[in-house]
Protein backbone atom coordinates (compact mmCIF):
# COMPACT_ATOMS: atom_id res chain seq x y z
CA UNK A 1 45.49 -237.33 160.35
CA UNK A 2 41.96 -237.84 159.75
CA UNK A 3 39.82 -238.73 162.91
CA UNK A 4 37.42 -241.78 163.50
CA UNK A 5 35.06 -239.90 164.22
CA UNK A 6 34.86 -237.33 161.22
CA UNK A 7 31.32 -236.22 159.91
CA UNK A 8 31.17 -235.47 156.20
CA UNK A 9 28.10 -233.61 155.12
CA UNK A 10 26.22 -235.01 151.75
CA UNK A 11 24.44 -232.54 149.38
CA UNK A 12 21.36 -234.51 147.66
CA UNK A 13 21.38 -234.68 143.90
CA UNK A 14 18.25 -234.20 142.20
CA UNK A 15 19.56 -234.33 138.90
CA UNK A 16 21.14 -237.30 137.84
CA UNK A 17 23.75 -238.37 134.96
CA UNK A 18 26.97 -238.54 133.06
CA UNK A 19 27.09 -235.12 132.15
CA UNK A 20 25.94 -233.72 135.52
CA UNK A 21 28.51 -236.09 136.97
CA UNK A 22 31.46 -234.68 135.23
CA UNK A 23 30.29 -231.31 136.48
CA UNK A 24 30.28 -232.16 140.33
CA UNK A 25 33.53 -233.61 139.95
CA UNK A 26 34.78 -230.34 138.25
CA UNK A 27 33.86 -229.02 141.29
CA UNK A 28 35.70 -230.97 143.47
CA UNK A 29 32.77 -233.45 144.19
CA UNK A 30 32.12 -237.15 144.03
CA UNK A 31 28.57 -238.66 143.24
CA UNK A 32 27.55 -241.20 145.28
CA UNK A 33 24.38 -243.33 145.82
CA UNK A 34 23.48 -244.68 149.42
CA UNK A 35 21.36 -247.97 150.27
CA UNK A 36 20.00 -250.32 152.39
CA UNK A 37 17.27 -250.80 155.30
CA UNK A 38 14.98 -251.40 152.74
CA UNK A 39 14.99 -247.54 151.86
CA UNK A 40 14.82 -246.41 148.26
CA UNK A 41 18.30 -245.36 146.82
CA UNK A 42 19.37 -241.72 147.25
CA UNK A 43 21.93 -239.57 145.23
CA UNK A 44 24.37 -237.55 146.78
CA UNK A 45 27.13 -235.57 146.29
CA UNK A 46 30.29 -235.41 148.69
CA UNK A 47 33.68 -233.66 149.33
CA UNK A 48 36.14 -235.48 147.24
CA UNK A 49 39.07 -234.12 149.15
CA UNK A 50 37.38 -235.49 152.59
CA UNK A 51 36.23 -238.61 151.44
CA UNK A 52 39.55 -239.23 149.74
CA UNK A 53 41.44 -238.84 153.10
CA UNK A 54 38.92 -241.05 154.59
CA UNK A 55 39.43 -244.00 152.36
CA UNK A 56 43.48 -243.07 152.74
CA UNK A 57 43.32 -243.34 156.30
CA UNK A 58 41.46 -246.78 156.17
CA UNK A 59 37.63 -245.85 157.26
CA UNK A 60 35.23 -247.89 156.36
CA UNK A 61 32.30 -246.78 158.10
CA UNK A 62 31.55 -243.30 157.75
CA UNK A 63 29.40 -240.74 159.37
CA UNK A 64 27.13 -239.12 156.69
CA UNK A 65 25.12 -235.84 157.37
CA UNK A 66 22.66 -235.68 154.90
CA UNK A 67 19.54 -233.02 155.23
CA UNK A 68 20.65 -232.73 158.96
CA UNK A 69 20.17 -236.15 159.77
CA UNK A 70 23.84 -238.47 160.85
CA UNK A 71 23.79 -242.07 159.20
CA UNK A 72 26.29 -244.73 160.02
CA UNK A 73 27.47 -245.90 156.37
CA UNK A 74 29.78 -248.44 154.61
CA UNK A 75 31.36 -247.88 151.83
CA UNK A 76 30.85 -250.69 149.49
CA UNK A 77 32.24 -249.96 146.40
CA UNK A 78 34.73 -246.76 145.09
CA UNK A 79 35.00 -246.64 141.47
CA UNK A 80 38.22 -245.35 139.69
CA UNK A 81 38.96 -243.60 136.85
CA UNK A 82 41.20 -245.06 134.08
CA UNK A 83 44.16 -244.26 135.50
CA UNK A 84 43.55 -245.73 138.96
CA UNK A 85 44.29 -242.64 140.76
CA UNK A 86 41.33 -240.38 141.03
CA UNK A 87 37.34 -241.46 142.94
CA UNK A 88 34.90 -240.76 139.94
CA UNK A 89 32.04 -242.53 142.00
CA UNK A 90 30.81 -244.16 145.11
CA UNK A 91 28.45 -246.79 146.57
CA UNK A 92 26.85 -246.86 149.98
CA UNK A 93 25.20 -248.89 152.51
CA UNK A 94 23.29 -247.75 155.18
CA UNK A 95 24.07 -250.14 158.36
CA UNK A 96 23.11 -251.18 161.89
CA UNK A 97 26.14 -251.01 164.47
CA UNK A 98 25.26 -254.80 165.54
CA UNK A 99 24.53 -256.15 162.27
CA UNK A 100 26.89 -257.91 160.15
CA UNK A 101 28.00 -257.46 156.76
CA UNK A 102 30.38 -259.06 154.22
CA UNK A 103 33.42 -257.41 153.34
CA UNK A 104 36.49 -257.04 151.04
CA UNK A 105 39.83 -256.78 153.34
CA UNK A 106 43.02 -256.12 151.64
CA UNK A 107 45.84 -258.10 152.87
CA UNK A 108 49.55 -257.13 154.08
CA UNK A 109 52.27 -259.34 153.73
CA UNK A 110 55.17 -258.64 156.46
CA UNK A 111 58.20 -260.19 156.48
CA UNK A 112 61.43 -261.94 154.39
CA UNK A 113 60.76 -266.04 153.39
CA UNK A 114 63.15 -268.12 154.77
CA UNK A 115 63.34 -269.76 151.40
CA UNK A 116 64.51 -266.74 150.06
CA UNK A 117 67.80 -267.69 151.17
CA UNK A 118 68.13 -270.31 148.90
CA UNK A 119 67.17 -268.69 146.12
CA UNK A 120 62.78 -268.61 146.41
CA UNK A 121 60.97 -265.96 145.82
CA UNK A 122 57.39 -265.28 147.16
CA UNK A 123 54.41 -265.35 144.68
CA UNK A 124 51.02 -263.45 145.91
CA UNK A 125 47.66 -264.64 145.02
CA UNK A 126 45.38 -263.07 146.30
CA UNK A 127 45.52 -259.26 147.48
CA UNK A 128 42.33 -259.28 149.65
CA UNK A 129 40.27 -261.48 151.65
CA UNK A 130 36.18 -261.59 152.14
CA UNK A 131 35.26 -261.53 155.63
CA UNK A 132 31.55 -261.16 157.96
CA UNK A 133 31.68 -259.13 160.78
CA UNK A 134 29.73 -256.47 162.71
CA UNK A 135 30.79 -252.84 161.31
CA UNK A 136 32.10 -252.09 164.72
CA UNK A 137 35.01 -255.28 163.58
CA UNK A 138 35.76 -254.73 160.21
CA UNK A 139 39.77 -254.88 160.27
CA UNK A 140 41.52 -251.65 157.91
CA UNK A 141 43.95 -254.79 156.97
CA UNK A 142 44.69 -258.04 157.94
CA UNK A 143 48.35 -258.75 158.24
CA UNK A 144 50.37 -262.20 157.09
CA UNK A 145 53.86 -262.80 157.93
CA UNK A 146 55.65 -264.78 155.56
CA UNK A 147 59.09 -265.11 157.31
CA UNK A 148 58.65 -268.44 158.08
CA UNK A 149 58.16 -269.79 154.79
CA UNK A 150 60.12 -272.14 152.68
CA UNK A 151 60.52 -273.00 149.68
CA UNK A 152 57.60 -274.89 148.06
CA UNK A 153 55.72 -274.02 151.25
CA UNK A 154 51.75 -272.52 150.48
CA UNK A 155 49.47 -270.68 152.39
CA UNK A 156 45.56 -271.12 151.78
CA UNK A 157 42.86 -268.97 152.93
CA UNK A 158 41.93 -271.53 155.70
CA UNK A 159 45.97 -270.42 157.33
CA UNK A 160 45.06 -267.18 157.48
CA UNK A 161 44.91 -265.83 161.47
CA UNK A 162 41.45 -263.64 161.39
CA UNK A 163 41.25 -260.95 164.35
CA UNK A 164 38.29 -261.49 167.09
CA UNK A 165 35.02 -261.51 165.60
CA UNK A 166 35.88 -262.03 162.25
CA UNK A 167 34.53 -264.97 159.72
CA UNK A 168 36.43 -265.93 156.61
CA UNK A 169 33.81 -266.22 153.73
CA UNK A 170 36.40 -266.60 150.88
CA UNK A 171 37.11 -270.36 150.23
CA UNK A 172 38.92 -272.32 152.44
CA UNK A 173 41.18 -273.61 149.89
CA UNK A 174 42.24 -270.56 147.45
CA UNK A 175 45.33 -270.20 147.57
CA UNK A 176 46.71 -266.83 148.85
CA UNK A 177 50.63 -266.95 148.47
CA UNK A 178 53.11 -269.63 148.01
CA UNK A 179 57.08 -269.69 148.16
CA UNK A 180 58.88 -271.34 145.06
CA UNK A 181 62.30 -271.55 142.67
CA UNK A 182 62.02 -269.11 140.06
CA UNK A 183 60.94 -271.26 136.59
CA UNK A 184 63.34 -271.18 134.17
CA UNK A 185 62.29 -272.03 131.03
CA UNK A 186 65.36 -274.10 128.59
CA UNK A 187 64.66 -273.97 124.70
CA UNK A 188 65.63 -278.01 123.32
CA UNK A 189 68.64 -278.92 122.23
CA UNK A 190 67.29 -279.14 118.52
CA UNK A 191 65.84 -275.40 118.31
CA UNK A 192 68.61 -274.27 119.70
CA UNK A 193 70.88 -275.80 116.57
CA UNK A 194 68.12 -274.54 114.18
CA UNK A 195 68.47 -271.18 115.87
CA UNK A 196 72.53 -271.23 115.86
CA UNK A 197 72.74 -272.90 112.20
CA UNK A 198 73.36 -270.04 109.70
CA UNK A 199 70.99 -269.91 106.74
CA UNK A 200 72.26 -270.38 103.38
CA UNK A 201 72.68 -267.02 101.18
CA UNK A 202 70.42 -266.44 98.44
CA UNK A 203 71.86 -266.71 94.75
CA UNK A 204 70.92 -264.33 92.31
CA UNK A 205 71.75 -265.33 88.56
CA UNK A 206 71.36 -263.37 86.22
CA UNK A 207 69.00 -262.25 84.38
CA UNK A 208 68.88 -263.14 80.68
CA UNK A 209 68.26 -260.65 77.96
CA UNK A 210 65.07 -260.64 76.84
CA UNK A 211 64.27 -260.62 72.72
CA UNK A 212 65.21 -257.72 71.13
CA UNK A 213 68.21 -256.82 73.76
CA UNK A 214 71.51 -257.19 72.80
CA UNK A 215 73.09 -261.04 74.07
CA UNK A 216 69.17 -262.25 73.60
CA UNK A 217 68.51 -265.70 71.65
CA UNK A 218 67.32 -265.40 68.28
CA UNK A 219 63.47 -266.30 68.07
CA UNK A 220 62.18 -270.06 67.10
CA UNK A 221 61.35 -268.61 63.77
CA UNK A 222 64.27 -266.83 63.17
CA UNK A 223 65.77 -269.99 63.75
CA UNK A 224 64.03 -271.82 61.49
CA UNK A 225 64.84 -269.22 58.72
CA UNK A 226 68.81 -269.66 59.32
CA UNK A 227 68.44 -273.06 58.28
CA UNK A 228 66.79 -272.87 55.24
CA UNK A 229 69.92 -271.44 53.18
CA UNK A 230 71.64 -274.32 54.54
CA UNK A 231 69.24 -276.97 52.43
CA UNK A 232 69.21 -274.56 49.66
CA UNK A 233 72.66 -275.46 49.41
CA UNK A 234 72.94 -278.51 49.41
């Protein structure tokens, strides 16, 4: 288990960009950027293994050696690669232990709906909430149990039981997760007869010979010629 109080050293970048990116993470490195206090943004480089475990073990405020000098900092934003799985980047915030900042704070949803019984099922909205608190506060989760929900019963963001300290900053009236009847959807009466009815087959005649062919019509003037032995004989 990774401790509270872990340490992870920083290297500073001086050279910056994509291609000097993808060769820190070859070595098992994650850029990163660090700012706040009105300090001009550094580059750095840290342990991807570490800072992975940190982030899996819910830290949020880290302790950042860089040139031999410990900063308290937040992580504000981890960027993913296209699959979702692996830390290509990072941003972060240098911070005061009594100041507070605004955060993202996924939620955990504990618990069966009692409208589940008859049939509900329970529809998340939202998968985080925004929060202020000092940096000393900020929750890993916040938990929600659902148990005693019905069906057609809603929670908003306003419901939601903060810990000590803690100050919604999402709206009051987004809706976070709600217990309903599954929608079934019924086609009308009419499609479903036009879907049912079978479709005529298609006749094929046949074809008739063209001139020349055997079977094929004599030509208008051919025609025309047949007839004149007729008059001729009479």
């Amino acid at each position: 288990m990774v401790s509270k109080e872990l340490i992870l050293k920083a290297e500073i970048r001086k050279e910056r960009g994509k291609k000097q990116a993808a060769k820190l993470r070859k070595q098992g490195k994650i850029p990163a950027i660090v700012y706040g206090h009105k300090q001009e943004p550094q580059a750095i480089a840290l342990d991807a293994h570490d800072f992975a475990e940190g982030i899996h073990h819910g830290l949020r405020l880290l302790d950042i050696e860089i040139s031999g000098k410990t900063e308290k900092l937040l992580i504000k934003e981890v960027q993913h690669d296209y699959l979702g799985s692996t830390i290509i980047h990072a941003d972060l915030i240098r911070v005061d232990l009594s100041e507070k900042v605004k955060v993202q704070v996924p939620l955990v949803f504990k618990g069966i709906p009692a409208g589940a019984n008859e049939g509900g099922i329970l529809e998340e909205h939202l998968s985080q909430l925004e929060v202020e608190c000092t940096v000393t506060e900020i929750p890993e989760t916040i938990d929600i149990v659902v148990k005693a929900l019905k069906i057609d019963d809603v929670l908003h963001a306003r419901d939601i039981v903060l810990p000590a300290g803690v100050k919604l900053v999402t709206g009051p009236e987004v809706l976070v997760v709600a217990c309903h009847k599954p929608i079934v959807i019924v086609a009308p009466v009419e499609e479903a007869m036009a879907v049912a009815e079978p479709t005529s087959p298609e006749v094929i005649t046949e074809r008739k010979p063209k001139e020349g062919e055997e079977g094929a019509e004599p030509a208008e003037k051919d025609k025309k010629a047949e007839k004149k032995p007729e008059k001729e004989k009479k």
